[in-house]
N, C-alpha and C. Protein backbone atom coordinates (compact mmCIF):
# COMPACT_ATOMS: atom_id res chain seq x y z
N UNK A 1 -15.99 9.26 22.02
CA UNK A 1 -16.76 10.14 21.15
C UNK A 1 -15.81 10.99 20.32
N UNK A 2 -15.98 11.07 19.08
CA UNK A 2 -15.12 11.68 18.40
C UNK A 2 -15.45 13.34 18.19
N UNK A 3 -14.60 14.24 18.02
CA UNK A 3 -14.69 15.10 17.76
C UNK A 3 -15.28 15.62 16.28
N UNK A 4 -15.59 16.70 15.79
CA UNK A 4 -15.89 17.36 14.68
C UNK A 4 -14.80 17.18 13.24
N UNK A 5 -13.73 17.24 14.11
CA UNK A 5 -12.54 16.94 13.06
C UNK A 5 -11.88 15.57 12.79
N UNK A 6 -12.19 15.07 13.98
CA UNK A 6 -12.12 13.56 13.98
C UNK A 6 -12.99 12.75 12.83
N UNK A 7 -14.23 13.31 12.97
CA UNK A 7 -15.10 12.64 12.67
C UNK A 7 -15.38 12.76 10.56
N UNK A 8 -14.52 14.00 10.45
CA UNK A 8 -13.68 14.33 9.25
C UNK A 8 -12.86 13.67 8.77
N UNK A 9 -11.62 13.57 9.69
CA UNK A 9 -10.83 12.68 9.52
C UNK A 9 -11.06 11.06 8.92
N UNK A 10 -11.88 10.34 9.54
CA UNK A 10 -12.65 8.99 9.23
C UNK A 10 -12.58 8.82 8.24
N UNK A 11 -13.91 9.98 7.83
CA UNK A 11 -14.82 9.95 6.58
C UNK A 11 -14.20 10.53 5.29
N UNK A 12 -13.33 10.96 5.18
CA UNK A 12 -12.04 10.99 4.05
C UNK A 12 -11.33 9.60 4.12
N UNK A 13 -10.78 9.13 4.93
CA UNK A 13 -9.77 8.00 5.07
C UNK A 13 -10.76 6.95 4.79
N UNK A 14 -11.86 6.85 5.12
CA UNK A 14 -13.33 5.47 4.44
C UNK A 14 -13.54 6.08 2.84
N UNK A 15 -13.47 7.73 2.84
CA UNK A 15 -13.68 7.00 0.91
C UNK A 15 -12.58 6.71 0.30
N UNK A 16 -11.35 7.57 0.60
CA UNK A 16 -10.24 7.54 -0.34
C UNK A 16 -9.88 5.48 -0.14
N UNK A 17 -10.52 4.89 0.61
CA UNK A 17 -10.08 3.33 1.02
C UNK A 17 -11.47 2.49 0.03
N UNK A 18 -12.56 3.16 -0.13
CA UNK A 18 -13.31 2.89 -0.77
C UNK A 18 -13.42 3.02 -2.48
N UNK A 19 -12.81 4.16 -2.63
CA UNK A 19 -13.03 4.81 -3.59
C UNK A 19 -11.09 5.31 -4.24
N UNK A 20 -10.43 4.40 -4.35
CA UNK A 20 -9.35 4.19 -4.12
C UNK A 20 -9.10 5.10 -5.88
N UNK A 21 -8.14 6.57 -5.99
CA UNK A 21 -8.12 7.01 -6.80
C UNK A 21 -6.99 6.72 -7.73
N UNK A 22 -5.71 5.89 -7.01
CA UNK A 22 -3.95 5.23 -7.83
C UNK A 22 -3.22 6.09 -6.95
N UNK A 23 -3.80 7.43 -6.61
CA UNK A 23 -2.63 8.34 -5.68
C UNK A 23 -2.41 7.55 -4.14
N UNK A 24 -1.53 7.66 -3.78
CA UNK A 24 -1.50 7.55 -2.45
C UNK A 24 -1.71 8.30 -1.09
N UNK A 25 -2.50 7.65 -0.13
CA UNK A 25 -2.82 8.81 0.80
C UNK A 25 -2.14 9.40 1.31
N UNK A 26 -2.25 10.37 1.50
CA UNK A 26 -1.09 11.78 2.44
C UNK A 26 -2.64 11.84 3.38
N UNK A 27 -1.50 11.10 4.83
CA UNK A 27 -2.01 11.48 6.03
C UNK A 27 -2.40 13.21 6.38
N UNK A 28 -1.34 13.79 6.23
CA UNK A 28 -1.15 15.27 6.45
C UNK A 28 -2.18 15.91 5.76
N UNK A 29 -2.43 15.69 4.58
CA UNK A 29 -3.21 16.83 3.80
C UNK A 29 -5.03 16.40 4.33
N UNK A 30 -5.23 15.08 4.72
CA UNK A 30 -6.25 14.55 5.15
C UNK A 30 -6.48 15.60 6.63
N UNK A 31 -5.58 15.32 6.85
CA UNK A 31 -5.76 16.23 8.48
C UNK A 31 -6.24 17.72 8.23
N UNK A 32 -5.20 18.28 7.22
CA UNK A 32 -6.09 19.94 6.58
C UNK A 32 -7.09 19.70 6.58
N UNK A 33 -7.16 19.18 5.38
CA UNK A 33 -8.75 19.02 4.87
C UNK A 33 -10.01 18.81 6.35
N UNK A 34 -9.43 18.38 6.93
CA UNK A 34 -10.10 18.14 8.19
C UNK A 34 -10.84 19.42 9.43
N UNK A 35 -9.35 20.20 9.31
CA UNK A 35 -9.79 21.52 9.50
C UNK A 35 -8.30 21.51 10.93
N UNK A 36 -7.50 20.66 10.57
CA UNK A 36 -6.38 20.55 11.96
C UNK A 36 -5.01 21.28 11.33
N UNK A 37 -4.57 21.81 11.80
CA UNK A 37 -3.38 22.97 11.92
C UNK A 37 -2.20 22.42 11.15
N UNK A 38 -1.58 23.00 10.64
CA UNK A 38 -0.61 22.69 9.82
C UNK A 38 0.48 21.76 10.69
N UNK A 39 0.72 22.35 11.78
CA UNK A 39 1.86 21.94 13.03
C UNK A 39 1.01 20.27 13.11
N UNK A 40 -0.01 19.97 13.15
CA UNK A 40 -0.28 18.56 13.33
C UNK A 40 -0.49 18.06 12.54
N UNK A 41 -1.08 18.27 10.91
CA UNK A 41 -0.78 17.83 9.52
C UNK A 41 0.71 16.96 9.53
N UNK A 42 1.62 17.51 10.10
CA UNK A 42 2.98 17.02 9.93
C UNK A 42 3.06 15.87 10.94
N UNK A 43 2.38 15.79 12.18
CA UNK A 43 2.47 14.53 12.54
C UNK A 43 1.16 14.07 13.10
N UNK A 44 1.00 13.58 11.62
CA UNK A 44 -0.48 12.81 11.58
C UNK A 44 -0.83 11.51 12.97
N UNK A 45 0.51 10.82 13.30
CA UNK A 45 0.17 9.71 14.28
C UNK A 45 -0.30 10.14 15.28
N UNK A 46 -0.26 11.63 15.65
CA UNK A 46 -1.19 12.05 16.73
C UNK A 46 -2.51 12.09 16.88
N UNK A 47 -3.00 12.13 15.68
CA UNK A 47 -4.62 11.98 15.71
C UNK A 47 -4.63 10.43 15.07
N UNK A 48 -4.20 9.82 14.24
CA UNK A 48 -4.31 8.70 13.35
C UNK A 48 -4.50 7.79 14.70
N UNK A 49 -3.20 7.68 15.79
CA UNK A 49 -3.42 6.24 16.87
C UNK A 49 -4.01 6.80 17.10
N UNK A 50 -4.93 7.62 17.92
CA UNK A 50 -5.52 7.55 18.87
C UNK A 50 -6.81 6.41 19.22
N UNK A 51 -7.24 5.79 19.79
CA UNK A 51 -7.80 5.09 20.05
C UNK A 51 -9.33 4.72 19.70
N UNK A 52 -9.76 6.29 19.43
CA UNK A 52 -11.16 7.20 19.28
C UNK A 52 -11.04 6.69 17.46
N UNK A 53 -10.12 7.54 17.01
CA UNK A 53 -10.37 7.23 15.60
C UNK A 53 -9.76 6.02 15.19
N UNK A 54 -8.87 5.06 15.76
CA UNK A 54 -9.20 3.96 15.03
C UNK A 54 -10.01 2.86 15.20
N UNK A 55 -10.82 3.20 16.66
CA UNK A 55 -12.21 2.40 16.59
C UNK A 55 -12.99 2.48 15.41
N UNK A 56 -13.25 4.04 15.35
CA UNK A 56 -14.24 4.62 14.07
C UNK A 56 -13.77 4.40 13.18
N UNK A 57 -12.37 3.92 12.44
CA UNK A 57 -12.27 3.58 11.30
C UNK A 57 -12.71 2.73 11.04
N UNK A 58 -12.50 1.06 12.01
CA UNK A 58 -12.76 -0.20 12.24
C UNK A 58 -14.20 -0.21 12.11
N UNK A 59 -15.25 0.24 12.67
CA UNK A 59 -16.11 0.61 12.68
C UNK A 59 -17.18 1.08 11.05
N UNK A 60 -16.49 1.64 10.73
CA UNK A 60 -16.78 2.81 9.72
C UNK A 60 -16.52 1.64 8.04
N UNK A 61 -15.41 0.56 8.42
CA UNK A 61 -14.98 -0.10 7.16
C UNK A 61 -15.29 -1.39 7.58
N UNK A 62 -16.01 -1.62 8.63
CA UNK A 62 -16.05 -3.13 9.03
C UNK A 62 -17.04 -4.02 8.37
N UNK A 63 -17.50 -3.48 6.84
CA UNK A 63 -18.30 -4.17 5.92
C UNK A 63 -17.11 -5.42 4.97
N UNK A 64 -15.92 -4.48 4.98
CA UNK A 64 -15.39 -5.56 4.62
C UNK A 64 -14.20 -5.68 4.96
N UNK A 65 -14.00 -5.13 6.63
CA UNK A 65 -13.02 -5.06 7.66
C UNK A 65 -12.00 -5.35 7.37
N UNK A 66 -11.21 -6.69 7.32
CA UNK A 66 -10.16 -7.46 6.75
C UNK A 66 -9.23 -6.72 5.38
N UNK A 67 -9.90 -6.68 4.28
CA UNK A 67 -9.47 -6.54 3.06
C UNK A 67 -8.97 -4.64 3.16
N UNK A 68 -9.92 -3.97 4.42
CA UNK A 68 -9.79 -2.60 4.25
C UNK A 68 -8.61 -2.30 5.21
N UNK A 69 -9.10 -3.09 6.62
CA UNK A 69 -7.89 -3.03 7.58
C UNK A 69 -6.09 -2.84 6.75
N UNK A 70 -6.73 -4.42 5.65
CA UNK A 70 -5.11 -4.65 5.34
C UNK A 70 -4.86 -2.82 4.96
N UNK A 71 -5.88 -2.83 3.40
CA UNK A 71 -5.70 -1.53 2.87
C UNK A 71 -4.54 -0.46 3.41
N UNK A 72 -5.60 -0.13 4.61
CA UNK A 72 -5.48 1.06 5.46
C UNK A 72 -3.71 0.66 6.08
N UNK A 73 -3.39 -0.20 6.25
CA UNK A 73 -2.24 -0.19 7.08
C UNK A 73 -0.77 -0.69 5.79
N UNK A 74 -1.37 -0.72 4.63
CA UNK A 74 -0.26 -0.20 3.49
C UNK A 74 -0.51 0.69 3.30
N UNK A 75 -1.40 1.57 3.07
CA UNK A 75 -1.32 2.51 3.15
C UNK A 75 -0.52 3.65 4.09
N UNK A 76 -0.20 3.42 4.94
CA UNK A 76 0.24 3.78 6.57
C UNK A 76 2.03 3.52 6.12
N UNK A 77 2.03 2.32 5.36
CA UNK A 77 3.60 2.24 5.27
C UNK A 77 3.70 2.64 4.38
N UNK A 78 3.09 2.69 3.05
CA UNK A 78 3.82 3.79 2.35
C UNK A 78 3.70 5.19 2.38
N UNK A 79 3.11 5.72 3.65
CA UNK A 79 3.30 7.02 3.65
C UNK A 79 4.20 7.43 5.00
N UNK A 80 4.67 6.31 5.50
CA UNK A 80 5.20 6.68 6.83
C UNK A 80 7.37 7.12 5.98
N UNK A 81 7.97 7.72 6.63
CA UNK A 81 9.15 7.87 6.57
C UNK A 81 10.05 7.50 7.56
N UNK A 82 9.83 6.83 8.31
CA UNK A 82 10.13 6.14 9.75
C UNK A 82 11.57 4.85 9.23
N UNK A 83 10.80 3.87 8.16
CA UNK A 83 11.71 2.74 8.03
C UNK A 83 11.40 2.65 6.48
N UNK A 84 12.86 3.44 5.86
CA UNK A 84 12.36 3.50 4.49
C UNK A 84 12.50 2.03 3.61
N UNK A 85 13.07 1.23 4.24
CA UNK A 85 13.21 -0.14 3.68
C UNK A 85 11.87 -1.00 3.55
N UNK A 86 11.16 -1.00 4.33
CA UNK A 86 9.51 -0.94 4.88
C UNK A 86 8.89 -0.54 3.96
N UNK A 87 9.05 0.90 3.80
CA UNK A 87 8.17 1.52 2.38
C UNK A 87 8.35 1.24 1.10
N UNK A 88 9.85 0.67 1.19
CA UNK A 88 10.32 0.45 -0.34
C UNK A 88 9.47 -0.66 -0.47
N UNK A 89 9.24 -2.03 0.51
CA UNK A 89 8.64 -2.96 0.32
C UNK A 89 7.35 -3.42 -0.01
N UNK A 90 6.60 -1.84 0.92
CA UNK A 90 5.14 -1.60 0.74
C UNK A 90 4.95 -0.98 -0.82
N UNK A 91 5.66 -0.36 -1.25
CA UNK A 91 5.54 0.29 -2.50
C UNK A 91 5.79 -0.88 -3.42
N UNK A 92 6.69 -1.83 -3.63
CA UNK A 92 7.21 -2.46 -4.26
C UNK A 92 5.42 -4.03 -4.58
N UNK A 93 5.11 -3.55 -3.09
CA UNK A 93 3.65 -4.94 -3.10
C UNK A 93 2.64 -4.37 -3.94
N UNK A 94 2.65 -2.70 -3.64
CA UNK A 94 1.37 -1.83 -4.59
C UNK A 94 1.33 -2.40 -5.96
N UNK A 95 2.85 -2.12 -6.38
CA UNK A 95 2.64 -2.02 -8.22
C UNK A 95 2.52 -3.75 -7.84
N UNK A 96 3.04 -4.84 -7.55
CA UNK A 96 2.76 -6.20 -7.68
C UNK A 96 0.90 -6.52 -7.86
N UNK A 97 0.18 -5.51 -6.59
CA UNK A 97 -1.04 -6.09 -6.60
C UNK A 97 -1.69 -5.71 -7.38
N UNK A 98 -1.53 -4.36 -7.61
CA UNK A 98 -2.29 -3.39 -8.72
C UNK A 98 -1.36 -3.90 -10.09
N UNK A 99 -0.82 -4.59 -10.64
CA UNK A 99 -0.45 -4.77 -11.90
C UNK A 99 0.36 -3.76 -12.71
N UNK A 100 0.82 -2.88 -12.00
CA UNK A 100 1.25 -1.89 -12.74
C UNK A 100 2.83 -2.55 -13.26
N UNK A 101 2.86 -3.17 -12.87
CA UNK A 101 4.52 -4.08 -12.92
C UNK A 101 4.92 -5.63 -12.94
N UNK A 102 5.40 -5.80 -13.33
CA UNK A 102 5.61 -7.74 -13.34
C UNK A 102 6.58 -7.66 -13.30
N UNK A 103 7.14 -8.82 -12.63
CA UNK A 103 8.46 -9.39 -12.38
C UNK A 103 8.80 -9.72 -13.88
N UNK A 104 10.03 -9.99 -14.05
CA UNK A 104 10.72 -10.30 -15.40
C UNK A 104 10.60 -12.02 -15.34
N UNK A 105 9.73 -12.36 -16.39
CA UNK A 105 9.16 -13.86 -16.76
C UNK A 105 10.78 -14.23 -17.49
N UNK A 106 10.84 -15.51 -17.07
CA UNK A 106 11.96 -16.17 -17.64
C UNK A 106 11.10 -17.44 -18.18
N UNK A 107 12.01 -17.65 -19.21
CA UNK A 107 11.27 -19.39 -20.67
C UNK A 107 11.85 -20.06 -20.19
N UNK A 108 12.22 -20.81 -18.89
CA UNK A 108 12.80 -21.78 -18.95
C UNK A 108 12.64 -23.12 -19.94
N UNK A 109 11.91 -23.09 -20.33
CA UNK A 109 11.86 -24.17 -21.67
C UNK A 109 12.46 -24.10 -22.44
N UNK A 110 12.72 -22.58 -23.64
CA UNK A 110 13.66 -22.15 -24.37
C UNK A 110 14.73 -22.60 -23.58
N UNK A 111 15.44 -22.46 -22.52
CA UNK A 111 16.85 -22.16 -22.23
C UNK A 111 17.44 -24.13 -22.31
N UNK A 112 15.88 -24.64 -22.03
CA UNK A 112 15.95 -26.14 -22.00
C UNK A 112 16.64 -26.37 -23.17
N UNK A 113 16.02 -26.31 -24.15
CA UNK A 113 15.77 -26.53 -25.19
C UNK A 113 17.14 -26.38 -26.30
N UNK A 114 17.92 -24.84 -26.11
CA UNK A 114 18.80 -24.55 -26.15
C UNK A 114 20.38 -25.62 -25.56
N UNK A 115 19.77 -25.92 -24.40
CA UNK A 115 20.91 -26.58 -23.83
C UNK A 115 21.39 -27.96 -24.17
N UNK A 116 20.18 -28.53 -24.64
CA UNK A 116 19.95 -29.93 -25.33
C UNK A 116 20.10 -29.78 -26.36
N UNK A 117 20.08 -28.89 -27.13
CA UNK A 117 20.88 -28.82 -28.65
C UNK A 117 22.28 -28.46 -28.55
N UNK A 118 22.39 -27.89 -28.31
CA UNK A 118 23.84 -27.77 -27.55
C UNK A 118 24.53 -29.37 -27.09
N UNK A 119 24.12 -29.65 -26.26
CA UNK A 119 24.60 -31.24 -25.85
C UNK A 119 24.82 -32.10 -27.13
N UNK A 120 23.61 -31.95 -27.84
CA UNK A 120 23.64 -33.16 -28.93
C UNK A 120 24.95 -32.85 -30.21
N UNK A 121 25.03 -31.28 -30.12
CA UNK A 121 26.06 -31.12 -31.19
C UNK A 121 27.29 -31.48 -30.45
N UNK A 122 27.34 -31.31 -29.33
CA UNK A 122 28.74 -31.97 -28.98
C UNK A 122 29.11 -32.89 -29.17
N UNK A 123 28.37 -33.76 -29.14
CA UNK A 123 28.22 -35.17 -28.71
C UNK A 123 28.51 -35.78 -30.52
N UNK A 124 27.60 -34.74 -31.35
CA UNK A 124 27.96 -35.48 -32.91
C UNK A 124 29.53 -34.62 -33.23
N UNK A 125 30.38 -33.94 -32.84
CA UNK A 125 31.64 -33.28 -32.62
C UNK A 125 32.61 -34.00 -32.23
N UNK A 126 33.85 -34.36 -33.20
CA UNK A 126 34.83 -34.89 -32.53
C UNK A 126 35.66 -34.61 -31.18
């Protein structure tokens, strides 16, 4: 059974996953908002694992469970500071999925194309 603040907790973390604004979630400020003490704002995994609220998350997003689960647990790495190589990676998938960024497209055709003209002038070259 979840608590009053728990049950806070959830229901911020189901819209901001629903209702997804480009910012990224801050565990900590979710926990304020919640009505939980600054000293545990700072370490959110104390209320986040607990067992209680991530039933109720599961629960709470299990309309389209999978796609939110993933959500929720990039989310988790890019706000964690634990393994910053991790986050760089999680951050690096955001802008990939959300479009904010593309990899640098290469023409390999041009470079074809280039290279075979190239060849042929050699070739008419003493």
């Amino acid at each position: 059974m979840l608590n009053p603040r728990q049950q806070k907790v959830v229901q911020l973390i189901s819209d901001f996953i629903r209702n997804p604004s480009g910012d990224s979630i801050n565990y900590g400020t979710i926990l304020l908002q919640a009505g939980y003490s600054e000293t545990t704002s700072k370490k959110p995994h104390l209320v986040l694992k607990s067992k209680e609220v991530q039933t109720a998350l599961l629960e709470e997003l299990s309309d389209d469970s999978l796609d939110i689960q993933v959500k929720l647990q990039h989310a988790f790495l890019i706000n964690q500071f634990g393994n910053l190589s991790v986050k760089a990676k999680a951050i690096d998938m955001y802008y990939k999925l959300t479009g904010k960024y593309q990899a640098e497209k290469v023409d390999v055709t041009q470079d074809r194309e280039i290279s075979e003209a190239l060849e042929k002038i050699g070739k008419m070259l003493p």
